[in-house]
N, C-alpha and C. Protein backbone atom coordinates (compact mmCIF):
# COMPACT_ATOMS: atom_id res chain seq x y z
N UNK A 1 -108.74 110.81 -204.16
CA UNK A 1 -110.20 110.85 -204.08
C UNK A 1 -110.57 111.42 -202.72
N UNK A 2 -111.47 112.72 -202.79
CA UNK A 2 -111.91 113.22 -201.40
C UNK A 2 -112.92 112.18 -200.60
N UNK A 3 -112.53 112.37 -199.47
CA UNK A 3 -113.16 111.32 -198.62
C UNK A 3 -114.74 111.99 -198.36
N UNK A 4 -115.68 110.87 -197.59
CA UNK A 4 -117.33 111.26 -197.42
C UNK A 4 -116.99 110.84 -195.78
N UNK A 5 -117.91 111.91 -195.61
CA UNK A 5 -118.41 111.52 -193.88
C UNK A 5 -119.88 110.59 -193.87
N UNK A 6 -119.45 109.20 -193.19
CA UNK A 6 -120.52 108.43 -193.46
C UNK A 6 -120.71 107.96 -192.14
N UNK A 7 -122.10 107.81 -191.97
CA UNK A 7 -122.58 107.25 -190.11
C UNK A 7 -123.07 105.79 -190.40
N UNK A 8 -122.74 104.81 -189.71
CA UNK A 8 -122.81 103.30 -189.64
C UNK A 8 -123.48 103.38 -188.56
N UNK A 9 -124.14 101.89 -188.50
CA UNK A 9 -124.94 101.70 -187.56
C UNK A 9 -124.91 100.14 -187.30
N UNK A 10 -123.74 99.96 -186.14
CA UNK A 10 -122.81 98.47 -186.35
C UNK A 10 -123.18 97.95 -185.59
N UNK A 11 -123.92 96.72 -184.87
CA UNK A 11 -123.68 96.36 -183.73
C UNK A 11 -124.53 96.99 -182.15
N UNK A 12 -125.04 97.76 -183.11
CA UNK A 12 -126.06 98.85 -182.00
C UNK A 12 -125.69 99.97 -182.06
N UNK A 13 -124.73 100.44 -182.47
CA UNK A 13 -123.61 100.96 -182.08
C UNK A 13 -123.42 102.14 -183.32
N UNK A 14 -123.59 103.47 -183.14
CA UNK A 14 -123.25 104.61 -184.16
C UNK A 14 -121.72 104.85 -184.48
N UNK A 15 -121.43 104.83 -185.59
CA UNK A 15 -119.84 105.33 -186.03
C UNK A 15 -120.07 106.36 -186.99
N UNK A 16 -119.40 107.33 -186.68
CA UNK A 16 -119.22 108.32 -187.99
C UNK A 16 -117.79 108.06 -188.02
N UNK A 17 -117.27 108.16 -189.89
CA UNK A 17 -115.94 108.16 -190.13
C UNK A 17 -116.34 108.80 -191.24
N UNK A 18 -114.86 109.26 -191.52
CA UNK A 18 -114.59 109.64 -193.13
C UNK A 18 -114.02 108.68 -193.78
N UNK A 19 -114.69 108.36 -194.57
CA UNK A 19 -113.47 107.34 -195.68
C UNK A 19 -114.35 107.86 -197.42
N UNK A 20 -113.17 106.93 -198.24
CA UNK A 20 -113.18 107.08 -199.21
C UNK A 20 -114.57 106.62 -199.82
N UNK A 21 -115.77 107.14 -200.75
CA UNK A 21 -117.02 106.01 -201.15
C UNK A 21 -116.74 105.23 -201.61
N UNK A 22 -115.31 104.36 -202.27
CA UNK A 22 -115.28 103.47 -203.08
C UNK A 22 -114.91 102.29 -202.03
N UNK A 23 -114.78 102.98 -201.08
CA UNK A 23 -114.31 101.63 -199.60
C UNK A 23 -115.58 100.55 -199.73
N UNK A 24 -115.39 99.34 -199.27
CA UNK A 24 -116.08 98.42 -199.16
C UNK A 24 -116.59 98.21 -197.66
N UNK A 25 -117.95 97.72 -197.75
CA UNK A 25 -118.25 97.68 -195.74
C UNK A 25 -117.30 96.79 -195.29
N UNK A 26 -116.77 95.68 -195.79
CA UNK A 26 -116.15 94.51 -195.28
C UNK A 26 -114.51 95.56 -194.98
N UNK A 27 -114.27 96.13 -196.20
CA UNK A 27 -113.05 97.08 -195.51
C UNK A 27 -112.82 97.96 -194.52
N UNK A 28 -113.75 98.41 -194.34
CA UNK A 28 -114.05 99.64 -193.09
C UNK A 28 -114.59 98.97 -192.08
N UNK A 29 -115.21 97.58 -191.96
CA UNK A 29 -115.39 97.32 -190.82
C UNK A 29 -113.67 96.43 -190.13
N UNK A 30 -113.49 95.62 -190.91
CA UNK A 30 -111.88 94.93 -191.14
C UNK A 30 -110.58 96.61 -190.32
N UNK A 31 -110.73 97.17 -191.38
CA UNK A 31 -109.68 98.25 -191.12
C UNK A 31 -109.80 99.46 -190.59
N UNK A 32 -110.82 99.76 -190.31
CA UNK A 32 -111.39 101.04 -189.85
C UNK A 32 -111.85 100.72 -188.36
N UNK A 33 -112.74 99.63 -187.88
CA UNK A 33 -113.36 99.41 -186.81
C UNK A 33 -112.42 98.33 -185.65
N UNK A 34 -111.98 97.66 -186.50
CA UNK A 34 -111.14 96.04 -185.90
C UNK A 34 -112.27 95.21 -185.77
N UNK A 35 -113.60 95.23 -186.25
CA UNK A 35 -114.32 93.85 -186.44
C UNK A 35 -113.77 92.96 -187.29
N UNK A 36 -113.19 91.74 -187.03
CA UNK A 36 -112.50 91.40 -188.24
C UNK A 36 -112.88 89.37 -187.79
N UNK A 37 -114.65 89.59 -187.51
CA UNK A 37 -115.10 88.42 -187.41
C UNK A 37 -115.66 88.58 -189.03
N UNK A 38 -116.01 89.25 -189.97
CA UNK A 38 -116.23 89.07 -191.70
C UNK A 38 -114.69 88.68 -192.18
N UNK A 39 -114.29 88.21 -193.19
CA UNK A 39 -113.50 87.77 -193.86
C UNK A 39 -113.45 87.96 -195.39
N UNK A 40 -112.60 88.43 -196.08
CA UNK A 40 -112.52 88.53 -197.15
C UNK A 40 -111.60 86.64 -198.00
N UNK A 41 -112.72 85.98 -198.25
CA UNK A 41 -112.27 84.87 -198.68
C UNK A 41 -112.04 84.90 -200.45
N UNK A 42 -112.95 85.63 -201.06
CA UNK A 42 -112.38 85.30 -202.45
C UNK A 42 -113.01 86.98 -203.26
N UNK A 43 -113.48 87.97 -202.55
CA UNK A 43 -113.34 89.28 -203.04
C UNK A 43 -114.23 89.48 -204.15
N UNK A 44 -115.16 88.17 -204.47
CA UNK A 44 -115.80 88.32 -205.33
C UNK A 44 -117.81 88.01 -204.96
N UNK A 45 -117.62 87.46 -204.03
CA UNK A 45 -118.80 87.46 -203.64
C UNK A 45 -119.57 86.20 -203.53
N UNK A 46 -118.42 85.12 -203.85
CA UNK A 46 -118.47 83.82 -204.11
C UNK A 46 -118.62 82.90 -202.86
N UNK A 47 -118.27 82.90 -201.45
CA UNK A 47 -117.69 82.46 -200.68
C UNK A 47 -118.51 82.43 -199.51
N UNK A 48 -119.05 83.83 -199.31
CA UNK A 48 -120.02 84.14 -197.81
C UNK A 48 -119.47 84.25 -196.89
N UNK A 49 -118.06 84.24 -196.78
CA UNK A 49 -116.86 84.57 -195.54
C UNK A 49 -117.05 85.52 -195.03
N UNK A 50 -117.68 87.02 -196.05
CA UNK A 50 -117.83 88.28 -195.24
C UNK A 50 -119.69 88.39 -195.48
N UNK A 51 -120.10 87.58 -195.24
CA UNK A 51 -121.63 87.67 -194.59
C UNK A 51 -121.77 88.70 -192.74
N UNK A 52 -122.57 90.02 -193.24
CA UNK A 52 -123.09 90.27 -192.29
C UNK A 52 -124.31 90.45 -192.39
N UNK A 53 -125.50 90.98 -191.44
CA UNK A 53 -126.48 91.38 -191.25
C UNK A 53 -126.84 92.61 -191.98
N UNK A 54 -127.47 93.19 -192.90
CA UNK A 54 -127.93 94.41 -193.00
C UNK A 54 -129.92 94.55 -192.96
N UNK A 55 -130.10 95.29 -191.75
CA UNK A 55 -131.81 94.76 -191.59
C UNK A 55 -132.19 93.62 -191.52
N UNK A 56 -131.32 92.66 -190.77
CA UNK A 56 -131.59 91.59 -190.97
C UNK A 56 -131.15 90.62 -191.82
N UNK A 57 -131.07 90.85 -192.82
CA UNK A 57 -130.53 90.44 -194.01
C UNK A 57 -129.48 89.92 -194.60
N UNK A 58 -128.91 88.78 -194.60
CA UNK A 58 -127.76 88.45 -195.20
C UNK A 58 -127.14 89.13 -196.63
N UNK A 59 -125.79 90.10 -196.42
CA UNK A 59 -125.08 90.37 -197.65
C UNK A 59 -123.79 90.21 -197.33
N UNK A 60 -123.44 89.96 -198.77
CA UNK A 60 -121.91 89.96 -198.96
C UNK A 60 -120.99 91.27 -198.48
N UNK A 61 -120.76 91.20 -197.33
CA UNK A 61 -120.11 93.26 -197.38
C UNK A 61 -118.72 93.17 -198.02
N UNK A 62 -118.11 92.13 -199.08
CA UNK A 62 -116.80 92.56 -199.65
C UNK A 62 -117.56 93.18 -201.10
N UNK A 63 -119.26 92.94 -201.71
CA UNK A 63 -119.19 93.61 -202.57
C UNK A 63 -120.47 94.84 -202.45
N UNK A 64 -120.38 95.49 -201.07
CA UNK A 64 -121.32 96.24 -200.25
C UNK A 64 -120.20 97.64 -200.14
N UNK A 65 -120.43 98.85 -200.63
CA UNK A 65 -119.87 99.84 -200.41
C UNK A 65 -120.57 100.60 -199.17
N UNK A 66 -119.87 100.72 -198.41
CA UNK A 66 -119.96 101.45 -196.99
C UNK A 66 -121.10 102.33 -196.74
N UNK A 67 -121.04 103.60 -198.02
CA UNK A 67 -121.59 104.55 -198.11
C UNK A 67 -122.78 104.23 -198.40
N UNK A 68 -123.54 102.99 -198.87
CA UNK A 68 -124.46 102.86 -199.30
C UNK A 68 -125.71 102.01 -198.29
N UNK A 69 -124.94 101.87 -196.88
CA UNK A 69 -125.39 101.35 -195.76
C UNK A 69 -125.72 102.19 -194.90
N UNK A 70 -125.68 103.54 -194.69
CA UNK A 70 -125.77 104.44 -193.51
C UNK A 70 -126.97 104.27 -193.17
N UNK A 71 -127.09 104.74 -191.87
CA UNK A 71 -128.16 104.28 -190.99
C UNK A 71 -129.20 103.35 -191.11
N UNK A 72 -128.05 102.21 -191.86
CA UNK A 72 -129.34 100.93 -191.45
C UNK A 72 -128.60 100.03 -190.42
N UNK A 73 -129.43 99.27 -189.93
CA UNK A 73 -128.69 98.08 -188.99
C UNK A 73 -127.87 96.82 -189.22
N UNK A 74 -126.69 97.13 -188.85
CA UNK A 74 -125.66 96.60 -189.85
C UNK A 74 -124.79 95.46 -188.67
N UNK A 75 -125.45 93.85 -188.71
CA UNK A 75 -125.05 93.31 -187.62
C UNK A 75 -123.76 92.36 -188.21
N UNK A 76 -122.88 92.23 -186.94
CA UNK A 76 -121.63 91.34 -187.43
C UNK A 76 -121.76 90.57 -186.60
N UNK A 77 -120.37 89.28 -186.96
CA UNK A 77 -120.66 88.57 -185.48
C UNK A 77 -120.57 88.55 -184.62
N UNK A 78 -119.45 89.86 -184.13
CA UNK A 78 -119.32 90.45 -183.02
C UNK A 78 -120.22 90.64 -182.16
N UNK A 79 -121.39 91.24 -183.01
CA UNK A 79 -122.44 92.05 -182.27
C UNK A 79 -123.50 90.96 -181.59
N UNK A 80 -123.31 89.29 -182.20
CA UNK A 80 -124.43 88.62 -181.92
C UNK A 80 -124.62 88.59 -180.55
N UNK A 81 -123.72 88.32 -179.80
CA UNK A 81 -123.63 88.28 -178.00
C UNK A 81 -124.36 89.35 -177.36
N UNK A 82 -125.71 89.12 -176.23
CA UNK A 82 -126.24 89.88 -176.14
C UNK A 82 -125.51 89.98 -174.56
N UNK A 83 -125.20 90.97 -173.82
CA UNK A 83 -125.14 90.92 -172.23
C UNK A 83 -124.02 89.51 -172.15
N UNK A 84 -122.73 89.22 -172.97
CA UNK A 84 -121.90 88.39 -172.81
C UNK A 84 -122.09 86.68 -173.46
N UNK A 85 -123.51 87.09 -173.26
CA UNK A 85 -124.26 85.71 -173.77
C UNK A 85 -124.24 85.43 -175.18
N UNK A 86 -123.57 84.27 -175.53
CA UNK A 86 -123.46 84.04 -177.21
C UNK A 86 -124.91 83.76 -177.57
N UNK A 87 -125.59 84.05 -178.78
CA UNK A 87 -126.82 83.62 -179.14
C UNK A 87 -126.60 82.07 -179.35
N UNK A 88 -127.81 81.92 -179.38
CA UNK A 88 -128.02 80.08 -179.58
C UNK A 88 -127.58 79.63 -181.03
N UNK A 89 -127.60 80.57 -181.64
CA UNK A 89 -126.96 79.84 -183.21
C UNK A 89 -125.47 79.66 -183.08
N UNK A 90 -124.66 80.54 -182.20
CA UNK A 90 -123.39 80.54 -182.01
C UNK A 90 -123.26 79.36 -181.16
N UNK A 91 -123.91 79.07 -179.98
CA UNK A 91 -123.41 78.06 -179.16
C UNK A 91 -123.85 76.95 -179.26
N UNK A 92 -124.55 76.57 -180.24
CA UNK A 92 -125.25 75.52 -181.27
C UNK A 92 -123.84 74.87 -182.31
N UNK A 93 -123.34 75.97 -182.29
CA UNK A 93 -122.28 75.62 -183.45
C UNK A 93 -121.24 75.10 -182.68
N UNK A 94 -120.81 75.75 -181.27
CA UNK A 94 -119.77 75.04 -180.38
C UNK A 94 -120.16 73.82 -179.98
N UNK A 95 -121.56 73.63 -179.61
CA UNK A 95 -122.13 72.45 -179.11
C UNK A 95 -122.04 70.95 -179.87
N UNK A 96 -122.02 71.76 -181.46
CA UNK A 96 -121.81 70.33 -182.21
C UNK A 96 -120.72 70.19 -182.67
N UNK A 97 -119.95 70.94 -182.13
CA UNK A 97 -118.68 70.35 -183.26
C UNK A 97 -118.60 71.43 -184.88
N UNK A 98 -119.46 72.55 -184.80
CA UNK A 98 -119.55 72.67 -186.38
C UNK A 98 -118.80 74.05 -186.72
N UNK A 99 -117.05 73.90 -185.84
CA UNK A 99 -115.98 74.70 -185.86
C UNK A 99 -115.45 74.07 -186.09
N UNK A 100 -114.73 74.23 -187.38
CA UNK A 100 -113.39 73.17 -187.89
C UNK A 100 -112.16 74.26 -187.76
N UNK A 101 -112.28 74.83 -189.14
CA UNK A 101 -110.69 75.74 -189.24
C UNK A 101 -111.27 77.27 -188.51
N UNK A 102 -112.36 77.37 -188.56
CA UNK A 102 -113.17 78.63 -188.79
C UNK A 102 -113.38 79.65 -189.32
N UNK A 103 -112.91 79.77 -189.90
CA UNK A 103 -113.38 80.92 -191.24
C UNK A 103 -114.32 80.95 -191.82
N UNK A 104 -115.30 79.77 -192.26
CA UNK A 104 -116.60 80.63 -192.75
C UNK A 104 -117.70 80.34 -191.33
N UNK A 105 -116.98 80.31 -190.27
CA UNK A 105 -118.31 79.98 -189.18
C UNK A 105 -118.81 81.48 -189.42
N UNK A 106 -118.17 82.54 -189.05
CA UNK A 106 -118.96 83.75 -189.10
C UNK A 106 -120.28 83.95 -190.07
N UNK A 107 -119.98 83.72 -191.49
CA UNK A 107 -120.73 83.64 -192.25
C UNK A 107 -121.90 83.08 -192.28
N UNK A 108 -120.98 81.51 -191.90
CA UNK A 108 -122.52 80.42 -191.63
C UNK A 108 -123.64 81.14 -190.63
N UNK A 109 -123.20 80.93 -189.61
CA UNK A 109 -123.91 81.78 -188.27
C UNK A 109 -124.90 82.65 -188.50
N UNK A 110 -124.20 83.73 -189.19
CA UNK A 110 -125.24 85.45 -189.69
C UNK A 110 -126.13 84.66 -190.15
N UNK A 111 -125.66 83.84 -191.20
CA UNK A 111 -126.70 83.01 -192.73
C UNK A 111 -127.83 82.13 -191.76
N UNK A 112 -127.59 81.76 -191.13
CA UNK A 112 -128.51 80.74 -190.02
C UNK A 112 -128.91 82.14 -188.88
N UNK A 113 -128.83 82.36 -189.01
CA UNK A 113 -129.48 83.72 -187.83
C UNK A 113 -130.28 84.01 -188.37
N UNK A 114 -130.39 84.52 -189.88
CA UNK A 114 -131.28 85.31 -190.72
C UNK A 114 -132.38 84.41 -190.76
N UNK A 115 -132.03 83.29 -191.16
CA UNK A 115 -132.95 82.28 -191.65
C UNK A 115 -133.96 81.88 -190.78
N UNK A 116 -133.42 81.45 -189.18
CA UNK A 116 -133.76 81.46 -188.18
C UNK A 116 -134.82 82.67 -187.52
N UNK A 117 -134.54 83.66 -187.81
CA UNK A 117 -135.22 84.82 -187.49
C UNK A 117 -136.74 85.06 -188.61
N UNK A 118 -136.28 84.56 -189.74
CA UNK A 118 -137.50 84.51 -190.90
C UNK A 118 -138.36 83.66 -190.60
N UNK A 119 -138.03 82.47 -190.91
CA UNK A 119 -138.53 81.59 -190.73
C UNK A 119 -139.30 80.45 -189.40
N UNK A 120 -138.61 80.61 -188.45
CA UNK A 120 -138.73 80.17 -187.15
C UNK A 120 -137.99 78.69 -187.31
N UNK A 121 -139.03 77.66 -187.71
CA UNK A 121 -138.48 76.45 -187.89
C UNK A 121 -138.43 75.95 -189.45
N UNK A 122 -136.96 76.48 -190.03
CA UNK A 122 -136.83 76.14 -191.50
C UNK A 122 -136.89 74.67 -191.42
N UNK A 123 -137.10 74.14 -192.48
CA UNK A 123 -136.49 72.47 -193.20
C UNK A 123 -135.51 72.19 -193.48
N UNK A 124 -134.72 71.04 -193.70
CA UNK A 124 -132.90 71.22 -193.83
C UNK A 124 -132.86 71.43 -194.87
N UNK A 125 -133.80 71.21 -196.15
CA UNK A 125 -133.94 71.80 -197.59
C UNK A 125 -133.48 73.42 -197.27
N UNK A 126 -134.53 74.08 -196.28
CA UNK A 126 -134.06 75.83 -196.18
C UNK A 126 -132.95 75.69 -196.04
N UNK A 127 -132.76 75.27 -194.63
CA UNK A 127 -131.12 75.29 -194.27
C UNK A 127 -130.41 75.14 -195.26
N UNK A 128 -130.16 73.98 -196.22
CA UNK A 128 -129.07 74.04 -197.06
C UNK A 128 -129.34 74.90 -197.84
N UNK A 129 -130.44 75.94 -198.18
CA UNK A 129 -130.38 76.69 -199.42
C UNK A 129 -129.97 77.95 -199.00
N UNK A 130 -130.84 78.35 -197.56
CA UNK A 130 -129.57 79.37 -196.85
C UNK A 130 -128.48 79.50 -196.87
N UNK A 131 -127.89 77.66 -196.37
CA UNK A 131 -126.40 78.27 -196.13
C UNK A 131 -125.80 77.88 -197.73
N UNK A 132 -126.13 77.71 -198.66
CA UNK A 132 -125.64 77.37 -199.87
C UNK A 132 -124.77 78.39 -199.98
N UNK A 133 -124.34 79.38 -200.06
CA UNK A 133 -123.84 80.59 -200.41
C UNK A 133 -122.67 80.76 -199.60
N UNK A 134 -122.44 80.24 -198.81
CA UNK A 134 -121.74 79.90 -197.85
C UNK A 134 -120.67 78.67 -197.42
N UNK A 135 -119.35 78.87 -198.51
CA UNK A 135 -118.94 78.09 -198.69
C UNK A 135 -117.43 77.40 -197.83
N UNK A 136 -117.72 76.26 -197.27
CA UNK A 136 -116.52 75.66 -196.07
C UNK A 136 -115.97 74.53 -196.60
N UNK A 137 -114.40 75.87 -196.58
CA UNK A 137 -113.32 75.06 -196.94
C UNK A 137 -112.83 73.04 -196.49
N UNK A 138 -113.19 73.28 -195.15
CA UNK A 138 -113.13 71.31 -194.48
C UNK A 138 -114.46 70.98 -194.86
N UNK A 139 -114.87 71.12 -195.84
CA UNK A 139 -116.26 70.26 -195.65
C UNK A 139 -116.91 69.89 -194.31
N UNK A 140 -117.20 71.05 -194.08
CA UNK A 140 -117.87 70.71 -192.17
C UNK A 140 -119.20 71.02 -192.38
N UNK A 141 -120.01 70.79 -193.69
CA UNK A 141 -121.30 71.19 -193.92
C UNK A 141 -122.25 70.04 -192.93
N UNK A 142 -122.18 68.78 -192.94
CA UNK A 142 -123.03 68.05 -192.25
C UNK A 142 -123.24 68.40 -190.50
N UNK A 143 -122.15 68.37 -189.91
CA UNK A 143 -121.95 69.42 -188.60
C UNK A 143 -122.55 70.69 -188.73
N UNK A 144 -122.64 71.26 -189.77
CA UNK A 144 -123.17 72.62 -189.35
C UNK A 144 -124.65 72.38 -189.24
N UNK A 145 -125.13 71.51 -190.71
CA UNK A 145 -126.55 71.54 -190.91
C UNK A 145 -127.21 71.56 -189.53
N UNK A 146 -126.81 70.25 -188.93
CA UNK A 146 -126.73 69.52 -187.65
C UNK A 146 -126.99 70.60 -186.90
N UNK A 147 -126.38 71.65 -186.37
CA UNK A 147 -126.06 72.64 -185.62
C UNK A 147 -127.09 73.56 -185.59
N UNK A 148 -127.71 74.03 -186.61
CA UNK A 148 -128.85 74.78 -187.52
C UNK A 148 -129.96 73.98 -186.83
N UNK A 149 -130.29 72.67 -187.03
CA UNK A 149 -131.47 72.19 -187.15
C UNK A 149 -131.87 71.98 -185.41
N UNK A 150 -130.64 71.98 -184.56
CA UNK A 150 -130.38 71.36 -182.71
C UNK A 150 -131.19 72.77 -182.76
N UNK A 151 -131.22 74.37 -183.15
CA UNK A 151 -131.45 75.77 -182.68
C UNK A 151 -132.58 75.25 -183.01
N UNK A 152 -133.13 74.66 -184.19
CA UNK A 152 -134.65 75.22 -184.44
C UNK A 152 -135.47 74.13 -184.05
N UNK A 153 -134.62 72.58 -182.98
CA UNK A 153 -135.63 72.11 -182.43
C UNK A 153 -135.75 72.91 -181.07
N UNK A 154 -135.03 73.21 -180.44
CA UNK A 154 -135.33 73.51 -179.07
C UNK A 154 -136.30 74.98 -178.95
């Protein structure tokens, strides 16, 4: 399959590559970039492991084809740190405890960023329906909620 020249817009940050259109964003950012804070947990869209930002927006990028993202704003968790500084949803999450194994923190995080950014001060009803989609393996959901709700009192 001939490859497409496609421009991303990651992190602030412009990439042009060639890859294949049938590539997935979660693959090209994973194997192409070395962002490899998304996760491919179950490839189906089930999980929220590879939750990033697109416009804001929480999507699944394992069922997000690359090509179909160009020049929109396409945030990971990499990118959340502004000037070294972790955002408050990230250090909200260190603060409480709501890092167990970590693998779906990335997810959670984006998912609570978005929400956070919409909403200002969701309800833990939002919160859990946000992060519903977003599924952790240790059951570390009460810590996270927790974590979510410490950002949107302060």
């Amino acid at each position: 399959m001939s490859k497409r020249k496609v421009v991303l817009n990651i992190n602030a940050e412009e990439y042009e590559l060639e890859i294949e259109p049938h590539r997935t964003l979660l693959e090209v950012l994973r194997e192409e970039l070395d962002l490899t804070g998304a996760k491919e947990g179950c490839g189906l869209g089930s999980c929220g492991a590879c939750t990033v930002l697109i416009d804001g927006e929480p999507i699944l990028s394992c069922l997000t084809l690359a090509v179909e993202v160009q020049r929109r704003e396409i945030v990971t968790i990499e990118g959340l740190c502004k000037d070294g500084d972790p955002d408050p949803v990230q250090r909200s999450f260190v603060e409480k405890g709501a890092i167990q194994c970590g693998f779906c923190t990335p997810g959670m995080i984006l998912s609570a960023k978005a929400l956070i950014d919409e909403k200002g001060s969701p309800s833990r009803e939002e919160i859990q329906e946000a992060l519903s989609g977003n599924l952790c393996r240790c059951t570390g959901y009460t810590k996270i909620i927790k974590a979510v709700e410490a950002v949107v009192k302060n």
